[in-house]
Protein backbone atom coordinates (compact mmCIF):
# COMPACT_ATOMS: atom_id res chain seq x y z
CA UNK A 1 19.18 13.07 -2.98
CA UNK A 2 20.96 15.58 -0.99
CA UNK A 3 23.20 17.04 -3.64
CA UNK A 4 20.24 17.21 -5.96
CA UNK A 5 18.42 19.33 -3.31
CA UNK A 6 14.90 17.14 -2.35
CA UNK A 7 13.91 18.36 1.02
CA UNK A 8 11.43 15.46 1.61
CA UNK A 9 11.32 11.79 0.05
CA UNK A 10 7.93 10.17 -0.45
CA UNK A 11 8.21 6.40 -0.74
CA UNK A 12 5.07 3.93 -1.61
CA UNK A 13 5.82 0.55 -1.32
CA UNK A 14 3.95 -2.88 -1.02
CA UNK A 15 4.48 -6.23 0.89
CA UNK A 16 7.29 -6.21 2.45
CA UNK A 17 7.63 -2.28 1.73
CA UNK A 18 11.69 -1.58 2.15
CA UNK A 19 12.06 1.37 0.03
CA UNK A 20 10.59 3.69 2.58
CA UNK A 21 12.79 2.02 5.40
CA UNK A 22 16.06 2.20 3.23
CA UNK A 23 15.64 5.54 2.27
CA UNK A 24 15.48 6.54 5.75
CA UNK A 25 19.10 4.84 6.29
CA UNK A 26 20.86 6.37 3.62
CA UNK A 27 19.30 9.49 3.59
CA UNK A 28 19.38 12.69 6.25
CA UNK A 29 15.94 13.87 5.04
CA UNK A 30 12.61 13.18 6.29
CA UNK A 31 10.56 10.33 4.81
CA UNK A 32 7.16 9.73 4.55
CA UNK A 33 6.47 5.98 3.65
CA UNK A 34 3.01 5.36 1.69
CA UNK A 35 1.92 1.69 2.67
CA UNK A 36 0.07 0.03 -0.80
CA UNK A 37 -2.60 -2.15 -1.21
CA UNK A 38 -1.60 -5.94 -1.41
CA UNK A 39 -3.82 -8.55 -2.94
CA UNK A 40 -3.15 -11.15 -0.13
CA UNK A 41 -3.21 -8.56 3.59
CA UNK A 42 -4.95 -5.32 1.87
CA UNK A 43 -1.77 -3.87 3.16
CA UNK A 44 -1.84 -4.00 6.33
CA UNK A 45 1.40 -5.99 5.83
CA UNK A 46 2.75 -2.82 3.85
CA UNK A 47 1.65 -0.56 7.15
CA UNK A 48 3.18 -2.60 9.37
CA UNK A 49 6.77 -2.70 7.77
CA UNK A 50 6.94 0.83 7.13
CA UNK A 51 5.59 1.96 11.15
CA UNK A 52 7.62 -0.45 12.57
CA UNK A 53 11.00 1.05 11.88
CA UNK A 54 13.75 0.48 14.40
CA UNK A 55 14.74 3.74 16.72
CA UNK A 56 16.67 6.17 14.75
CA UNK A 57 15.25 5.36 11.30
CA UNK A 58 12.01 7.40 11.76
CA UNK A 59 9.43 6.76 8.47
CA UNK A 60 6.42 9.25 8.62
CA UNK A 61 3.44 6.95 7.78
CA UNK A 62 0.30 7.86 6.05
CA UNK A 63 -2.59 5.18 5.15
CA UNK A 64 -3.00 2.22 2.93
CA UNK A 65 -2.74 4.34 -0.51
CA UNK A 66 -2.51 7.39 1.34
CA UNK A 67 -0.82 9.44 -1.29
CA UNK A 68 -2.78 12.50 -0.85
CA UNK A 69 -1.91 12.89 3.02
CA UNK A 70 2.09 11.67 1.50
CA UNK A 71 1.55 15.10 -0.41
CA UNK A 72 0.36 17.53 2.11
CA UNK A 73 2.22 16.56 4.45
CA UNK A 74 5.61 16.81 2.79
CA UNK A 75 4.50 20.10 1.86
CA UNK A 76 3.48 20.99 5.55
CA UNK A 77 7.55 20.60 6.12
CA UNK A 78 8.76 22.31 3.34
CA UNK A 79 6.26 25.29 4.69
CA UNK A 80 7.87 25.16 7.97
CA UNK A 81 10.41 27.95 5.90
CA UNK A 82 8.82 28.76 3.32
CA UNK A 83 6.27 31.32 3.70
CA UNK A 84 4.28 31.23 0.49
CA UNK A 85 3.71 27.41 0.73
CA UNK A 86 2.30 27.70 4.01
CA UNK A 87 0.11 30.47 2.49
CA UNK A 88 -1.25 28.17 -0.03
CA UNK A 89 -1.92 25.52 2.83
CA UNK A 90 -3.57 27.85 5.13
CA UNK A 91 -6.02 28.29 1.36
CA UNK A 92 -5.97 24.96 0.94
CA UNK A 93 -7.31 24.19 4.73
CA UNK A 94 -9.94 26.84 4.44
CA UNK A 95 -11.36 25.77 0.95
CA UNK A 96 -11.40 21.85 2.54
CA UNK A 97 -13.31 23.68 5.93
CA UNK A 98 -15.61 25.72 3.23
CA UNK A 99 -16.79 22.49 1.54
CA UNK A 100 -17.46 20.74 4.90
CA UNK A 101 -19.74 23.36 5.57
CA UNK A 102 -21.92 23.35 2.54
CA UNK A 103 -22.39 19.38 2.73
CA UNK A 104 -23.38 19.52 6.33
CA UNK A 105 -26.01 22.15 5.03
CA UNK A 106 -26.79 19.83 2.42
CA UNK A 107 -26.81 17.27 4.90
CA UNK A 108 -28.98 19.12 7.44
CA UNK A 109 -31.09 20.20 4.52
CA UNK A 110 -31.97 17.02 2.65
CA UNK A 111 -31.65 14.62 5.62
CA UNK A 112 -29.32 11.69 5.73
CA UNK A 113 -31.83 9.46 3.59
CA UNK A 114 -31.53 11.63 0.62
CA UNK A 115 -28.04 13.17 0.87
């Protein structure tokens, strides 16, 4: 992964959920581990294998099927030197605050029973 120049790894993985875990031992990069829904826990047995990685192996964890979070934040550390990314995250942040803001005036406007 290193030669081939990935920055970040993002790893989903179910059950048992090793991949996230073993690409934090073989690789210097940061990893964020996406625990997947499981038929039999819901994966909460996915969560708790990736968080519970022994000290020095760090896994970032997002939520059951968090991909989306998996995405922004591996591109909140690549941003950390590169300037245009962050620019596009700062947009990104501000169009997410934007649309807050027109369903809580939708919200305020309607009332809960017919939002």
């Amino acid at each position: 992964a290193e030669e081939r120049g990935i920055k970040v790894i993002i790893a989903g993985a179910g059950m048992a959920a090793h991949l996230p875990g073993m690409c934090a031992a073989l690789f210097p990069m940061p990893v964020i581990g996406i625990p997947m829904h499981t038929t039999s826990l819901g994966g909460r047995d996915s969560l708790y294998s990736i968080v519970q990685m022994p000290s020095g192996i760090p896994v970032a964890t997002v939520a059951i099927g968090g991909g989306k979070n998996a995405g922004i934040l591996a591109a909140k550390i690549l941003a950390v030197s590169d300037s245009e990314l962050l620019g596009r995250l700062k947009e990104y942040s501000a169009g997410m605050a934007g649309d807050v803001e027109k369903k809580d005036a939708r919200l305020q406007e309607t009332g809960y029973k017919n939002y």
